[in-house]
Every structure is written in C-alpha cells, then in structure tokens.
Protein backbone atom coordinates (compact mmCIF):
# COMPACT_ATOMS: atom_id res chain seq x y z
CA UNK A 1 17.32 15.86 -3.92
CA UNK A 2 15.51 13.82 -6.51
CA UNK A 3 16.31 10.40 -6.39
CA UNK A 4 16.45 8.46 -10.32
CA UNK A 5 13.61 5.72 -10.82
CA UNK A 6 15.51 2.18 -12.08
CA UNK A 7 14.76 -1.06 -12.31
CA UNK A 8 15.56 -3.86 -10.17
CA UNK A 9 15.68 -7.73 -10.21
CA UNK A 10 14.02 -9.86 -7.61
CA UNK A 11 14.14 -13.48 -7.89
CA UNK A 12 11.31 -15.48 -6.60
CA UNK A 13 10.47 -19.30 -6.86
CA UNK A 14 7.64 -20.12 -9.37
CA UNK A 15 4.26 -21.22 -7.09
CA UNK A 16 4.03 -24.67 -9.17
CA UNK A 17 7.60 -25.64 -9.84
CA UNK A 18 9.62 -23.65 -7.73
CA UNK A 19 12.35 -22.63 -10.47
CA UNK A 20 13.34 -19.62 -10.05
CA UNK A 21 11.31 -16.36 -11.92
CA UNK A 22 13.51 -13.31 -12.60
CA UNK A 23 11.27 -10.21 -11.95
CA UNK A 24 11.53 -6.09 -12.93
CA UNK A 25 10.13 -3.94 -10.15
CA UNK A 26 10.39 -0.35 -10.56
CA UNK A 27 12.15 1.52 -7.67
CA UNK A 28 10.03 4.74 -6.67
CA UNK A 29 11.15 8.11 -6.17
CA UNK A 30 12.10 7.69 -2.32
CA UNK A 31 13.87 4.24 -3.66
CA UNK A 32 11.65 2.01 -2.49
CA UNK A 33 10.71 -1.32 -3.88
CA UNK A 34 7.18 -2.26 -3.93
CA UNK A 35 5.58 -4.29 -0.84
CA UNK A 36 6.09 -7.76 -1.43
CA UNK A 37 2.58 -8.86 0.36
CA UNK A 38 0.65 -7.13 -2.13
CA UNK A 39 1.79 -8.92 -5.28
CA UNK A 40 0.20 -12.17 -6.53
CA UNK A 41 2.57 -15.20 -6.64
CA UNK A 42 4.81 -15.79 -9.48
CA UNK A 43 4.62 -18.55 -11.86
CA UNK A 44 7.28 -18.77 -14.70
CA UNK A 45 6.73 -19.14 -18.48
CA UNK A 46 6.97 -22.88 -18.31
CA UNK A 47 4.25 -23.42 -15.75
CA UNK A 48 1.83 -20.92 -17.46
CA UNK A 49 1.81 -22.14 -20.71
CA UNK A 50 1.65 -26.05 -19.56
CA UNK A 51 -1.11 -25.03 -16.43
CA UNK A 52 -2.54 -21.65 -16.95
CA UNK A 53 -3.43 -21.31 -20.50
CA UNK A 54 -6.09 -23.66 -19.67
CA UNK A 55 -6.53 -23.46 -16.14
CA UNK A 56 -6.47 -21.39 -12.86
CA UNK A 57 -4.26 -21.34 -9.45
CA UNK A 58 -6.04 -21.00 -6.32
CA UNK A 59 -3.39 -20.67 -3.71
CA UNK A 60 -4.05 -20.03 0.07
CA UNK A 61 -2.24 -17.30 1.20
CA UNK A 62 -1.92 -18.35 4.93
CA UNK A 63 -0.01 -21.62 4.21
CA UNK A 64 1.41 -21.69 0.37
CA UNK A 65 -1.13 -24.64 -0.44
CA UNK A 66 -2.59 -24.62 -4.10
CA UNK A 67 -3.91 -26.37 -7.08
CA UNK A 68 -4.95 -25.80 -10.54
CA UNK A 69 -8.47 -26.43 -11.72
CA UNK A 70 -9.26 -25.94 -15.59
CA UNK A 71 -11.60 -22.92 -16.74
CA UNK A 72 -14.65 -24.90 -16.76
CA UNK A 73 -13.69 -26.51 -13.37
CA UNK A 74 -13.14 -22.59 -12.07
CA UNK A 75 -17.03 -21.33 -13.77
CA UNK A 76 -18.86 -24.32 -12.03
CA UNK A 77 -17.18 -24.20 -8.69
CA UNK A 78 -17.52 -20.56 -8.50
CA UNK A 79 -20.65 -19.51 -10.74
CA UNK A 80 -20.93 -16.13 -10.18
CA UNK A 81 -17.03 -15.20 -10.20
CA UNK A 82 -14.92 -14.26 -13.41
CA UNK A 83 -12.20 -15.53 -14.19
CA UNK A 84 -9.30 -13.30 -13.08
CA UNK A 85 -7.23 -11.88 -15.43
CA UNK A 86 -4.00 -13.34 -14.02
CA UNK A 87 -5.48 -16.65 -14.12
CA UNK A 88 -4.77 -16.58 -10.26
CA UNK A 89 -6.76 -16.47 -7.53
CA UNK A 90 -6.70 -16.62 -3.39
CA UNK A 91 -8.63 -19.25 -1.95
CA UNK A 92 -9.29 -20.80 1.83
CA UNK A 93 -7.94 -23.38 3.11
CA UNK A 94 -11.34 -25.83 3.08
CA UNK A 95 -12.00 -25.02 -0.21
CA UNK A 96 -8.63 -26.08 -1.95
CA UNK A 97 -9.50 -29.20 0.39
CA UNK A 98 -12.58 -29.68 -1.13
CA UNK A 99 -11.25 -29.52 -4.57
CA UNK A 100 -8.04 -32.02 -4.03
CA UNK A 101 -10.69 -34.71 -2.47
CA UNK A 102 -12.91 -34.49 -5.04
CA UNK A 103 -10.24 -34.69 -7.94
CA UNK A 104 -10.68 -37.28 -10.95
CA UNK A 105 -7.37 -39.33 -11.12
C-alpha cells in the first residue's frame, strides 16, 4: 500500500534571533520526515537579509556557538574556501574563538 507524499510544517528557532522559522519538509513514501542532523540551521528572512546578504554564519555544531563575519572577512580567513551557497558554514570551536577575540568593536 502506497503511502501519499505531503508536506509538513516544522518549526525551528532562527540560529541568530531565535524567532521562530516555519519550515516545508516533504514526507517520503514510507512517511518519514527527513533526519533533522543533516540539515543546516535555519535562519529566518529577517536575519538573512540584515546578516547574510553581506556576510556568513559559522556555527559549531557541537555547542550552538556562532558568529557572522562579512564576505571579505570569510575569503581572507579562509583563502582557499568558497563561499557556500547557503551563506552558512560549520566551524570548530577555536576558530569561532579566534574570530570573536580578534573582532573590531
């Protein structure tokens, strides 16, 4: 028996503000919603245009910590890496340590 594919709403908290993000995940055919470890954090509409447009989140999976570092910040801290597409990124511990110590205020 074939089971129909539908959408579903998950609500998550944004990484930077934590308002709440309303997302659509597809159901598959055994009715199961996609692993929630695999997915990148969610950031909502707010926080990308004011952050993200210009910038990128590096977030440390382990713990939740993060910060935002501008493109050109991003290119000279990691020369040889892209930007990603999702303007998000996973990044260790030390080196989001780095970055917050060395901030200009």
């Amino acid at each position: 028996m074939a089971t129909k594919l539908g959408d579903v709403r998950i609500v998550k908290d944004c990484m930077i503000c934590q308002r709440e993000v309303i997302l659509l995940a597809k159901k598959n055919m055994k009715d199961d919603l996609p692993e929630n470890n695999v997915t990148l954090p969610k950031v909502c509409e707010e926080c990308n245009e004011k952050y993200l447009k210009l910038g990128v989140l590096l977030i440390n999976p382990d713990n939740g910590n993060f910060v935002v570092v501008k493109n050109s910040a991003f290119k000279k801290i990691f020369a040889n890496t892209p930007i990603p597409i999702k303007k998000i990124a996973f990044a260790e511990q030390n080196v989001i340590e780095t970055i917050m110590k060395n901030v200009k205020r």
